[in-house]
C-alpha atoms as a PDB file:
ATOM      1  CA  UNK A   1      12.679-106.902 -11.910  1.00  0.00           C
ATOM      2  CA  UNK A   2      15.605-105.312 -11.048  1.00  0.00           C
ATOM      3  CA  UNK A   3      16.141-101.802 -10.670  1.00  0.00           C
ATOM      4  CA  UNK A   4      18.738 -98.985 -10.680  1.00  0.00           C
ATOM      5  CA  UNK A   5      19.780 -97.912  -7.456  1.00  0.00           C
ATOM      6  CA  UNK A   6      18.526 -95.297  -6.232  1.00  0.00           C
ATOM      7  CA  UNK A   7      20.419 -92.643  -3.672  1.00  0.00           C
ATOM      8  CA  UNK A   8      18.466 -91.384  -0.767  1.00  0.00           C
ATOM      9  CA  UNK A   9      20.221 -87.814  -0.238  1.00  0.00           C
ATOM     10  CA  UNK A  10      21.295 -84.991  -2.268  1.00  0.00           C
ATOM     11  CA  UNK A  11      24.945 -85.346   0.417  1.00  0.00           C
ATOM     12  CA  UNK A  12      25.918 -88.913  -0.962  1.00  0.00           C
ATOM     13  CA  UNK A  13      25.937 -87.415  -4.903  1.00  0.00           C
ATOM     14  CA  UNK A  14      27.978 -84.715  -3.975  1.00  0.00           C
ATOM     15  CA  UNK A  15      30.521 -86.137  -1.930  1.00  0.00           C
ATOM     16  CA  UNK A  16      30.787 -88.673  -4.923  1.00  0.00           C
ATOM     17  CA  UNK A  17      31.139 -86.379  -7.036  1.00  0.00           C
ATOM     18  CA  UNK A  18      33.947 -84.661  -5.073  1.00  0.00           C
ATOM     19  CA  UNK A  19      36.005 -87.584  -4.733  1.00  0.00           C
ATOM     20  CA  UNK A  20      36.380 -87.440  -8.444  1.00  0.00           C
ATOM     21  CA  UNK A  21      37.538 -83.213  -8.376  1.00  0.00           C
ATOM     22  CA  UNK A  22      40.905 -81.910  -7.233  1.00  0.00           C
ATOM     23  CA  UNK A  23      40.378 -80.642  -3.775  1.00  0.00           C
ATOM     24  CA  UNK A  24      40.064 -76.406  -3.269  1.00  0.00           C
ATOM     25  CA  UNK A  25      41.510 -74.153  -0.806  1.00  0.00           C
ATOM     26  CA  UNK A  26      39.449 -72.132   1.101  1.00  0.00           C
ATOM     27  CA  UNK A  27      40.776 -69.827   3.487  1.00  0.00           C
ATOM     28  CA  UNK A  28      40.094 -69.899   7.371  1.00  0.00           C
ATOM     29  CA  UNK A  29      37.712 -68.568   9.122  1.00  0.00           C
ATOM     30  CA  UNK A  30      38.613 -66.425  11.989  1.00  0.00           C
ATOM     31  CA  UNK A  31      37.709 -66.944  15.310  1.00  0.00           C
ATOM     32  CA  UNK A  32      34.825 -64.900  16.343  1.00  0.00           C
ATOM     33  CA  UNK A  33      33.958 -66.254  19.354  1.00  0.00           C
ATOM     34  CA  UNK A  34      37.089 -65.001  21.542  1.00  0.00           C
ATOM     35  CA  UNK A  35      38.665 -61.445  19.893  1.00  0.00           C
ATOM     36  CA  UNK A  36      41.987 -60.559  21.011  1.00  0.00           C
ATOM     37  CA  UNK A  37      42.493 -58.480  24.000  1.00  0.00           C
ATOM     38  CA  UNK A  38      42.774 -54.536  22.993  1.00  0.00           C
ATOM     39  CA  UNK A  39      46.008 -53.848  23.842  1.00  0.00           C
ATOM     40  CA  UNK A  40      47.085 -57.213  21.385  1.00  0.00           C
ATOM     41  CA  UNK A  41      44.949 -55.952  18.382  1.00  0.00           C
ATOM     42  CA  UNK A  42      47.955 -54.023  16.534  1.00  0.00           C
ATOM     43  CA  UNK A  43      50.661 -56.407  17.669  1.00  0.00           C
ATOM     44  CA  UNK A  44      52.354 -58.793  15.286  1.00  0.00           C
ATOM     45  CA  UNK A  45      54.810 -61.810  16.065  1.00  0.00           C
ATOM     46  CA  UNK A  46      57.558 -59.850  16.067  1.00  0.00           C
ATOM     47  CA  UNK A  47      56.409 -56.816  18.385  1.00  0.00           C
ATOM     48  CA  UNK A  48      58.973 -56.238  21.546  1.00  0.00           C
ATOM     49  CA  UNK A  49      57.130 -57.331  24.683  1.00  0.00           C
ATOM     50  CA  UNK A  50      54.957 -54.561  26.429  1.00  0.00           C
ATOM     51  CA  UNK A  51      56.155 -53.877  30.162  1.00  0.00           C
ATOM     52  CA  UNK A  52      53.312 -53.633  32.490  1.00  0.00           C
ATOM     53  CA  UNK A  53      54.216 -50.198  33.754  1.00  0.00           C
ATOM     54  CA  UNK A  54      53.511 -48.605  31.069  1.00  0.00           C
ATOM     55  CA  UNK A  55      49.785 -48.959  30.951  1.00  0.00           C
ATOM     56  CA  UNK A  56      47.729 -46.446  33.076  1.00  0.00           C
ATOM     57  CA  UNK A  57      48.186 -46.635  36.443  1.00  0.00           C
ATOM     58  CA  UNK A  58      51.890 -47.961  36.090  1.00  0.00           C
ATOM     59  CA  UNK A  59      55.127 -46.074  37.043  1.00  0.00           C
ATOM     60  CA  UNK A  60      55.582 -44.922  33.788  1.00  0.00           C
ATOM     61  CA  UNK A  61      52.394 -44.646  32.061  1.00  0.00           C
ATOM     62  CA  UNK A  62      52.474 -43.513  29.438  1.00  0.00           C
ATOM     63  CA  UNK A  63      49.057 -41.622  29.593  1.00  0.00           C
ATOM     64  CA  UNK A  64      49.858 -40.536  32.780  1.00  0.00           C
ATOM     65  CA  UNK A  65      53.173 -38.521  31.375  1.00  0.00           C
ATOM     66  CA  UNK A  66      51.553 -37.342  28.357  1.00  0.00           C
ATOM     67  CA  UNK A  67      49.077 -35.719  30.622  1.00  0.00           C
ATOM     68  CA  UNK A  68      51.374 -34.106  32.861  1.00  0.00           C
ATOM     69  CA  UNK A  69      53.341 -33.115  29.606  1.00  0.00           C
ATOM     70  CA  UNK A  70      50.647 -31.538  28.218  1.00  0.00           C
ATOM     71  CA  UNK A  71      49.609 -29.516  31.364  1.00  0.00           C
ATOM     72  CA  UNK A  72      52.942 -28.295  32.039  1.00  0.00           C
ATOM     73  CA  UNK A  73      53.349 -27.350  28.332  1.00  0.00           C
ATOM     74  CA  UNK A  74      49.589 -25.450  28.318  1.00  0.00           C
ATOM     75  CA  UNK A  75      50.440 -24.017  31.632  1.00  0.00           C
ATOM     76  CA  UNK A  76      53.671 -22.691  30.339  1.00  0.00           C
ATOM     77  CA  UNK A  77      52.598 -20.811  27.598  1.00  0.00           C
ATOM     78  CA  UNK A  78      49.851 -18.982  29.299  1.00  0.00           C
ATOM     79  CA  UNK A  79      51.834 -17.953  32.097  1.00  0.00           C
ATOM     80  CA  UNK A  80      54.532 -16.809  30.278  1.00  0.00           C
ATOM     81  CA  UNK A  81      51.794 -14.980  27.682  1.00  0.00           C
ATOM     82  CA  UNK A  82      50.598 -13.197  30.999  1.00  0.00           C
ATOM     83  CA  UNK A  83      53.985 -12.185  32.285  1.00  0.00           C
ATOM     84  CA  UNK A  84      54.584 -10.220  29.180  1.00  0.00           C
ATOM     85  CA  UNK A  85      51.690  -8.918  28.700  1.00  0.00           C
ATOM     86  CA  UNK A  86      51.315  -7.449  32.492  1.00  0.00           C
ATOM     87  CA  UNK A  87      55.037  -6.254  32.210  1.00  0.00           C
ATOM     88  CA  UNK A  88      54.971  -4.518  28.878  1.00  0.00           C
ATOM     89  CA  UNK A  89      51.568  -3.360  28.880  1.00  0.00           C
ATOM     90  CA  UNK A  90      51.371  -2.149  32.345  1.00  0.00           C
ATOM     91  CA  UNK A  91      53.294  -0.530  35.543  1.00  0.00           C
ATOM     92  CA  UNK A  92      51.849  -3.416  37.666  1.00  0.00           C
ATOM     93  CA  UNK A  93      54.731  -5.550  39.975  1.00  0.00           C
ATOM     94  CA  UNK A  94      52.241  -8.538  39.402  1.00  0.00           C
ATOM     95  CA  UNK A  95      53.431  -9.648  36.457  1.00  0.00           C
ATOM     96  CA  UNK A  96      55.794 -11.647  38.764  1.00  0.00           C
ATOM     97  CA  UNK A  97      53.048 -14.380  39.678  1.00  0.00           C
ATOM     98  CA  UNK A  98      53.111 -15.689  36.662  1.00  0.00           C
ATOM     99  CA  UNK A  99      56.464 -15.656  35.703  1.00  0.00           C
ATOM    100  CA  UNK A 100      57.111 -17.865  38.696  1.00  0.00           C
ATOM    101  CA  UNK A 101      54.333 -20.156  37.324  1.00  0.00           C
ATOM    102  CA  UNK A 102      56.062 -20.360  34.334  1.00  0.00           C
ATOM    103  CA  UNK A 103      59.328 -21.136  36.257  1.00  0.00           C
ATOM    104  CA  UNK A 104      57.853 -24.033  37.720  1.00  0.00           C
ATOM    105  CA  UNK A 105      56.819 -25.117  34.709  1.00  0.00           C
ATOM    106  CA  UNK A 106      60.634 -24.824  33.433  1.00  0.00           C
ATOM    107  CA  UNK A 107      61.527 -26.577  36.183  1.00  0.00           C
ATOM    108  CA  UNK A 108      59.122 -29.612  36.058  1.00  0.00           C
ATOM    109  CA  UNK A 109      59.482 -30.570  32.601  1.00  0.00           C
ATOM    110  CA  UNK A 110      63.379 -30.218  33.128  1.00  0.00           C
ATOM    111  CA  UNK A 111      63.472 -32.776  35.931  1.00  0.00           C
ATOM    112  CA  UNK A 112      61.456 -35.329  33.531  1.00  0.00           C
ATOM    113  CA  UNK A 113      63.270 -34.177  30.653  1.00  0.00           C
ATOM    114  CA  UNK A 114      66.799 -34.721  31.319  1.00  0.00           C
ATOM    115  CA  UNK A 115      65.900 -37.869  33.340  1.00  0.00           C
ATOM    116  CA  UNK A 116      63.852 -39.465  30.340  1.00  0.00           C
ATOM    117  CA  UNK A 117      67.515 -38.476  28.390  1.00  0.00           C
ATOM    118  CA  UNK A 118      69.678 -39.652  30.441  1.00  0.00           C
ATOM    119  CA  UNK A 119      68.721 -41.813  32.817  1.00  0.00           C
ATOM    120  CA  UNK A 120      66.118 -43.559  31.087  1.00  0.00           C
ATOM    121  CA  UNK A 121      65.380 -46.142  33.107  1.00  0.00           C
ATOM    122  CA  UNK A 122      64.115 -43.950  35.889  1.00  0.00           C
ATOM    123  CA  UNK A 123      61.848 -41.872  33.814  1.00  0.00           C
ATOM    124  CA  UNK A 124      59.035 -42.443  35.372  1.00  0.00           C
ATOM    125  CA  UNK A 125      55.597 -40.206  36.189  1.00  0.00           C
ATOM    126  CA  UNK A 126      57.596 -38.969  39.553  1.00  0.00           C
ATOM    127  CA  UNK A 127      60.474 -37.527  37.904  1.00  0.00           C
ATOM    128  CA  UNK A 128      58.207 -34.484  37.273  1.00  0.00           C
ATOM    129  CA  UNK A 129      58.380 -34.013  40.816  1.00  0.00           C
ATOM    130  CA  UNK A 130      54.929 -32.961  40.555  1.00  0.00           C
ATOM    131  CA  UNK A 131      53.777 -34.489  43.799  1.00  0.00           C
ATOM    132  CA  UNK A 132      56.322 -36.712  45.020  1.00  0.00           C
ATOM    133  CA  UNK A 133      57.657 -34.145  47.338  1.00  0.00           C
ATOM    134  CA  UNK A 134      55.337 -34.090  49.525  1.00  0.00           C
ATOM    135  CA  UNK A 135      52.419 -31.550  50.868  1.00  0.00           C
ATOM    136  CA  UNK A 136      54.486 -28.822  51.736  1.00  0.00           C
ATOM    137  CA  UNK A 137      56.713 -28.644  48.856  1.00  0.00           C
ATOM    138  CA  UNK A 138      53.357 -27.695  47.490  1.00  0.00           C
ATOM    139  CA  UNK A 139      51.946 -25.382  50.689  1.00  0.00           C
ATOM    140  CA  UNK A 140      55.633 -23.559  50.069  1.00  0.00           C
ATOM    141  CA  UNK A 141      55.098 -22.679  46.388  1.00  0.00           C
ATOM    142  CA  UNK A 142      51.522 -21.777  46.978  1.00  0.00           C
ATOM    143  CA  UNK A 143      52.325 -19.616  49.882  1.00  0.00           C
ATOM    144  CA  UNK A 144      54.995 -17.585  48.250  1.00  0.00           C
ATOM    145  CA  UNK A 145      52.686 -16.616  45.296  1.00  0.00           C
ATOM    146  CA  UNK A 146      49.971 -15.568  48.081  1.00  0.00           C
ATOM    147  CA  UNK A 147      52.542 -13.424  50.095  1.00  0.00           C
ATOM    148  CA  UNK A 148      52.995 -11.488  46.670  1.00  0.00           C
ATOM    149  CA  UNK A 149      49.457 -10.924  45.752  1.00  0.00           C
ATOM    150  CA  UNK A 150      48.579  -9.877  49.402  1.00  0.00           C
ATOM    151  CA  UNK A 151      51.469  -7.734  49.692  1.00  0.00           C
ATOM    152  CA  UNK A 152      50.676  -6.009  46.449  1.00  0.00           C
ATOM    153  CA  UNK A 153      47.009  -5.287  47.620  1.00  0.00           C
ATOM    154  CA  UNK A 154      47.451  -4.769  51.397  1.00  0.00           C
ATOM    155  CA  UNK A 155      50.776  -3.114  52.042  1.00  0.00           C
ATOM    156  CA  UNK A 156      52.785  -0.129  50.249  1.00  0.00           C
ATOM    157  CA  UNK A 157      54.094  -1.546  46.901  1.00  0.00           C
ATOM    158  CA  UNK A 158      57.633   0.873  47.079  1.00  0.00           C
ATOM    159  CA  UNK A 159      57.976   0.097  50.740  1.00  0.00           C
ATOM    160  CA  UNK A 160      57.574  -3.675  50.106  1.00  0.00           C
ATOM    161  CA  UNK A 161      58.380  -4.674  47.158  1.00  0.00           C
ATOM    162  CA  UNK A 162      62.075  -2.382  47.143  1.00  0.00           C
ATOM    163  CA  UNK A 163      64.469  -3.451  48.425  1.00  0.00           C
ATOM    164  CA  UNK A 164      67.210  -1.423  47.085  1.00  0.00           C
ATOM    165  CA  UNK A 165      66.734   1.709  44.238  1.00  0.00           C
ATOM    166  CA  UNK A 166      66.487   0.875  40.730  1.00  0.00           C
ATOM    167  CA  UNK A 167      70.043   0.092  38.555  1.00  0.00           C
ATOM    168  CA  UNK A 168      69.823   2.497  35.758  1.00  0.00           C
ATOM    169  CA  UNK A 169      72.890   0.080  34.224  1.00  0.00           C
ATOM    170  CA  UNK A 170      70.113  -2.242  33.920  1.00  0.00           C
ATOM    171  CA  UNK A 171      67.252  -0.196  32.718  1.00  0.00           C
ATOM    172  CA  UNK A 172      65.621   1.222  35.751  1.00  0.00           C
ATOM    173  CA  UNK A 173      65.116  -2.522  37.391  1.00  0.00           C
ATOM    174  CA  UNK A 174      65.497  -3.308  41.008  1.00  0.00           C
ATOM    175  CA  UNK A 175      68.653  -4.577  42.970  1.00  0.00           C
ATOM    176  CA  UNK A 176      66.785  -7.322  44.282  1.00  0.00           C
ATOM    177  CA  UNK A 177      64.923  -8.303  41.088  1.00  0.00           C
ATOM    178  CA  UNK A 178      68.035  -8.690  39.084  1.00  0.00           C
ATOM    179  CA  UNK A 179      69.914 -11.133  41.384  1.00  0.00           C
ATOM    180  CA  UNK A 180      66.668 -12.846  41.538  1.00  0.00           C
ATOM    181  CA  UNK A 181      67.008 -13.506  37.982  1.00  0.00           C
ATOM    182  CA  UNK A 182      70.839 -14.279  37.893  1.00  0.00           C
ATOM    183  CA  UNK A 183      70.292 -17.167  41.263  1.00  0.00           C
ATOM    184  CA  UNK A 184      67.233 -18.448  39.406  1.00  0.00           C
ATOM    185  CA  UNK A 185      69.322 -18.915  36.207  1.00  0.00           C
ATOM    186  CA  UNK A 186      72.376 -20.322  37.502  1.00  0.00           C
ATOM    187  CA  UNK A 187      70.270 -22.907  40.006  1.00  0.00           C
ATOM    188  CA  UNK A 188      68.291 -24.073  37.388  1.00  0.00           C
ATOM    189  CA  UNK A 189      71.859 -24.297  34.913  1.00  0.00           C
ATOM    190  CA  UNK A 190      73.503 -26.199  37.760  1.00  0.00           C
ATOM    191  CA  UNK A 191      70.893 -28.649  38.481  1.00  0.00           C
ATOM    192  CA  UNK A 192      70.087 -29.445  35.168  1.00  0.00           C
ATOM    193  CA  UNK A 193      74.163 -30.023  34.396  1.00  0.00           C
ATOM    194  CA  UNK A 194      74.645 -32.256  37.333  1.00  0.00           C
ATOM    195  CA  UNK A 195      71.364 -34.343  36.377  1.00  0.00           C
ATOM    196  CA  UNK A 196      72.955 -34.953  32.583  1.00  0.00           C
ATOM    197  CA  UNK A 197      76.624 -35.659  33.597  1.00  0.00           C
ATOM    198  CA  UNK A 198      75.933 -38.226  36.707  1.00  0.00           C
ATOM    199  CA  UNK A 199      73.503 -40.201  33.868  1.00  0.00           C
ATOM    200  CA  UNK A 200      72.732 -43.357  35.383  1.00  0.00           C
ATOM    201  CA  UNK A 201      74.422 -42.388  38.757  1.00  0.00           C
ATOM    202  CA  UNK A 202      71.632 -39.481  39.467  1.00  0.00           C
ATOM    203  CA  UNK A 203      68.817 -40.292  41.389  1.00  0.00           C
ATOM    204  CA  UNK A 204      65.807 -38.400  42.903  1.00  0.00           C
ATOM    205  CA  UNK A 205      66.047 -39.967  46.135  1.00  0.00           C
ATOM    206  CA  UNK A 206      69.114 -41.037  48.431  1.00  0.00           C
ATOM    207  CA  UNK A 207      70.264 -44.385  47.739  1.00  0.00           C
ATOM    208  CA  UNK A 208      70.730 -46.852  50.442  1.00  0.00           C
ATOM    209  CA  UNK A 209      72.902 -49.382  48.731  1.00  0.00           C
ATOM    210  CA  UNK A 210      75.410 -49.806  45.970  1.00  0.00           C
ATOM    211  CA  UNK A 211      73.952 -51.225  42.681  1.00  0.00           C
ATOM    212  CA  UNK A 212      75.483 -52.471  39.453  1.00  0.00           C
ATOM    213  CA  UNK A 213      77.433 -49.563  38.263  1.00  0.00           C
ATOM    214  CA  UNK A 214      77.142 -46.878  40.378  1.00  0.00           C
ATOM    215  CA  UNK A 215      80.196 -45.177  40.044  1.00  0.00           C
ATOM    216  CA  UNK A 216      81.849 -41.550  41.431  1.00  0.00           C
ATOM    217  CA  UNK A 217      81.411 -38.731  39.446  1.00  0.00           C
ATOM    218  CA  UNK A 218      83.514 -36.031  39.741  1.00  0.00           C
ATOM    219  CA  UNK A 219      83.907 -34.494  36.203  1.00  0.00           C
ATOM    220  CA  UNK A 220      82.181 -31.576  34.828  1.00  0.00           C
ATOM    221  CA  UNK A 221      79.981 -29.600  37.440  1.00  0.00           C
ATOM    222  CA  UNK A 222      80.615 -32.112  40.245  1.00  0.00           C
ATOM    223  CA  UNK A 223      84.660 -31.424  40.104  1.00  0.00           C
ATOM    224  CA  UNK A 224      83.849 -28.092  42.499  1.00  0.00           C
ATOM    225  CA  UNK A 225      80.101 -28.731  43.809  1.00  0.00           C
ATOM    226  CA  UNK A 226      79.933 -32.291  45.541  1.00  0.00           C
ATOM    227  CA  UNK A 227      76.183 -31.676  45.075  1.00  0.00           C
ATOM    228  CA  UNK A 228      75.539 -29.897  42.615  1.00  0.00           C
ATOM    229  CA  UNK A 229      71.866 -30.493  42.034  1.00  0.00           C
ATOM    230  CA  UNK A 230      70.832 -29.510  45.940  1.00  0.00           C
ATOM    231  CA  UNK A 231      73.317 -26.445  45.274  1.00  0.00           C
ATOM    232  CA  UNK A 232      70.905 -25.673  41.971  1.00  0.00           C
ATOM    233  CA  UNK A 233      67.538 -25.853  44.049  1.00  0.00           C
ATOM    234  CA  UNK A 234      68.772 -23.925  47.136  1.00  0.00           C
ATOM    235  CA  UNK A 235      69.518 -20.655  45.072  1.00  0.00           C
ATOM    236  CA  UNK A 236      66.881 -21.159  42.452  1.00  0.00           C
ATOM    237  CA  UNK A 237      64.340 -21.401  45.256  1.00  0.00           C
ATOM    238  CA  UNK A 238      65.921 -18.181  46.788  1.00  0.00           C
ATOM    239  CA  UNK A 239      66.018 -16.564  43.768  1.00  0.00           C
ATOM    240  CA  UNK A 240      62.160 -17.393  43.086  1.00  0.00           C
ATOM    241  CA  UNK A 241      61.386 -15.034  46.202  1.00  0.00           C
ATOM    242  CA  UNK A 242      63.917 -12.158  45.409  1.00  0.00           C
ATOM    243  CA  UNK A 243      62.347 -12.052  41.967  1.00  0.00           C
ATOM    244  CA  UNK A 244      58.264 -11.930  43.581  1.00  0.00           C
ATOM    245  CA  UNK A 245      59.653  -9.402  46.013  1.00  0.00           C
ATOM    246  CA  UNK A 246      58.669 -11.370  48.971  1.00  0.00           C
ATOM    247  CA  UNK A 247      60.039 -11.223  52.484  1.00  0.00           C
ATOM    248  CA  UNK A 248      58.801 -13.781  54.635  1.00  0.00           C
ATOM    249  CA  UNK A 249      58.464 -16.433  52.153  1.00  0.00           C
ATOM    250  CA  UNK A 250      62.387 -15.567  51.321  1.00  0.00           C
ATOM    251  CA  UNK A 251      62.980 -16.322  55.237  1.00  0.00           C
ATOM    252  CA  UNK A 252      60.916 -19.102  55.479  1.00  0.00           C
ATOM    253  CA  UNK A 253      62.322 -21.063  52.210  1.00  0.00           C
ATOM    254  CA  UNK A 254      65.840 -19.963  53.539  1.00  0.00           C
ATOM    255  CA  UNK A 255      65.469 -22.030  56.833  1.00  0.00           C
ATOM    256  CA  UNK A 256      63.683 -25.443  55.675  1.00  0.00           C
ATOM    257  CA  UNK A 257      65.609 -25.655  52.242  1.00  0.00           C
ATOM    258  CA  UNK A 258      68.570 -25.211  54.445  1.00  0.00           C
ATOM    259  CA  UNK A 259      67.625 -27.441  56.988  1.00  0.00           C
ATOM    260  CA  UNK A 260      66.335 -30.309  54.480  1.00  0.00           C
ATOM    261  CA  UNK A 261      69.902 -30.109  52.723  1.00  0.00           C
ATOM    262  CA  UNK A 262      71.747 -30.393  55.469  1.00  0.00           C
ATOM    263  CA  UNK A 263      70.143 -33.636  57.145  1.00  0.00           C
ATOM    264  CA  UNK A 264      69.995 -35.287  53.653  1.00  0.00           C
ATOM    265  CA  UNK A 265      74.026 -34.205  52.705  1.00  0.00           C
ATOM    266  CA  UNK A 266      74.572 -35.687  55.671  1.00  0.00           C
ATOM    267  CA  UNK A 267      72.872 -38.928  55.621  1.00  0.00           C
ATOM    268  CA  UNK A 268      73.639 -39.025  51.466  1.00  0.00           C
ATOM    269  CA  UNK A 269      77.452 -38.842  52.525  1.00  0.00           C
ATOM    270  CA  UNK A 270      77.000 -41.632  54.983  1.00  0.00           C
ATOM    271  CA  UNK A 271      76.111 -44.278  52.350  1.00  0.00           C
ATOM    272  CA  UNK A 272      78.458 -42.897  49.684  1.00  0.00           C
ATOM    273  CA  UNK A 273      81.709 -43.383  52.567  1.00  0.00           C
ATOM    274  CA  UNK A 274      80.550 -46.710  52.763  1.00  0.00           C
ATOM    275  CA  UNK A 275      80.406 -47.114  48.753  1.00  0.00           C
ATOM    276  CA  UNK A 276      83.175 -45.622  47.713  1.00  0.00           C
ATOM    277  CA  UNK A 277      85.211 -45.373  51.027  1.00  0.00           C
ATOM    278  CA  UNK A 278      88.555 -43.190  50.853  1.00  0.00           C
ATOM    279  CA  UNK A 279      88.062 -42.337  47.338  1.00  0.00           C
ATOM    280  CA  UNK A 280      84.997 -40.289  48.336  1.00  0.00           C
ATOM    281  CA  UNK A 281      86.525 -38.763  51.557  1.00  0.00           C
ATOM    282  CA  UNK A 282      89.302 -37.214  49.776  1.00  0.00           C
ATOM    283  CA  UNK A 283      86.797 -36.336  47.159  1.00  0.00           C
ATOM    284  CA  UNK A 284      84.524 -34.788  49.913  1.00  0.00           C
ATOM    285  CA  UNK A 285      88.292 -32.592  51.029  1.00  0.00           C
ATOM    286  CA  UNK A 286      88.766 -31.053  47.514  1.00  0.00           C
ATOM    287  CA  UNK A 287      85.062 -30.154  46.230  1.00  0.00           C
ATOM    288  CA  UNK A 288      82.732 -27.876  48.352  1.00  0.00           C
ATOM    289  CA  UNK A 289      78.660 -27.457  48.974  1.00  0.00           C
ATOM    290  CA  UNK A 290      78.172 -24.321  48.240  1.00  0.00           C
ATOM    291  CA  UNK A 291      75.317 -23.450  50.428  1.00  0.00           C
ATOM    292  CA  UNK A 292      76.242 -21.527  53.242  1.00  0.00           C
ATOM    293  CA  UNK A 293      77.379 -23.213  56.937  1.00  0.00           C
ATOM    294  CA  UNK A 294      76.755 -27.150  55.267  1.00  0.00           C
ATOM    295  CA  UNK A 295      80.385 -28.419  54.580  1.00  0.00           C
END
């Protein structure tokens, strides 16, 4: 007798039966087996390439500036709480330790500040200067804050920390302390005006060759100071120690700022004669230094 076939699996009925339906669309499954790296997880197609030194550990990183950022900032507004509270609240001189904290802090976030403004493509974690100058930039800042705490318990204050009697014009304050004040605010002024109007033609350390569009400036702050930025930090850092009242810190930051300015004007001016040539010697005739014996 014959006999219907008969189908051996469920599989061959339904893939008969399919061939007879409209196909469906089902949507993909993803990959589960190799996820995306984190730092690709919120990119898209169109997303601008990341560059390298951005990621922590890089020139710029960007954690690494936030960090500093946020330290200066923090640092900031407790010394400068301190400073008025100690000078409004009470007769002590020590209120000056923390205003030169807070100075530094000023000073810091300025350097990355204008340099992330206006010369962008050097903004990187050294333009705080935080600890690319070196051990005894450090040792110097450190020491003068020292000197004023130990002169303040160890010594006389009037003797030590007067130099001159009080300017009742100016509400009883000392000589000293004032032009303290006035250096600290025209150095930082200075510095932070030559930084903005060289641009791309500032840089934190002496250049040893000509590069795409490095060109002479001489408007603005640099048409009377040919450098105006080492100008800026020679009297600011004076004015630091006039305003903590200190004596051999003044001295000492006298002698090696002046000393450090003067070998690096000199080799600086070197490699700008041979960049710019005539047009920077007659330059150099008509604008001036402005710290004292460095021509």
């Amino acid at each position: 007798m014959s006999s219907s076939p008969e189908f051996s699996s469920s599989s061959t009925t339904t893939s008969h039966v399919a061939a007879d339906e409209p196909p469906t669309w089902r949507p993909p499954r993803p990959n589960t087996t190799t996820p995306p790296p984190p730092a690709a997880e919120n990119m898209t197609s169109n997303s601008p390439p990341l560059d390298a030194s951005n990621y922590p550990g890089g020139k710029k990183s960007l954690a690494g500036i936030s960090l500093r950022a946020f330290l200066i900032g923090t640092t900031l507004g407790l010394s400068a709480s301190l400073t008025l509270t100690l000078r409004l609240f009470s007769d002590s001189p020590l209120w000056r330790v923390p205003f030169f904290l807070a100075s530094l802090c000023v000073f810091h976030f300025l350097e990355y500040h204008v340099t992330a403004a206006h010369n962008t493509r050097y903004a990187s974690v050294s333009a705080f200067l935080l600890s690319s100058n070196g051990w005894a930039y450090n040792i110097a800042h450190t020491s003068a804050a020292l000197e004023c705490l130990l002169a303040y318990f160890f010594y006389p204050r009037e003797s030590y920390f007067t130099w001159s009697g009080p300017v009742a014009a100016l509400g009883g304050l000392k000589i000293q302390l004032v032009l303290g004040l006035v250096l600290m605010a025209v150095g930082q002024t200075i510095r932070t005006l030559a930084m903005a109007q060289a641009g791309s033609n500032f840089n934190h350390t002496v250049q040893v060759e000509r590069k795409n569009g490095h060109m002479l400036v001489t408007h603005g702050v640099y048409a009377v100071l040919r450098h105006p930025s080492y100008f800026g930090f020679f009297w600011w850092g004076l004015g630091t120690q006039l305003v903590l009242g200190n004596v051999v810190c003044f001295v000492g930051y006298f002698v090696v700022l002046w000393k450090f300015f003067h070998s690096r004007i000199q080799r600086e001016e070197r490699f700008l004669i041979a960049f710019f040539g005539d047009e920077y010697v007659q330059y150099k005739k008509r604008s001036t230094v402005g710290i004292p014996g460095i021509w």
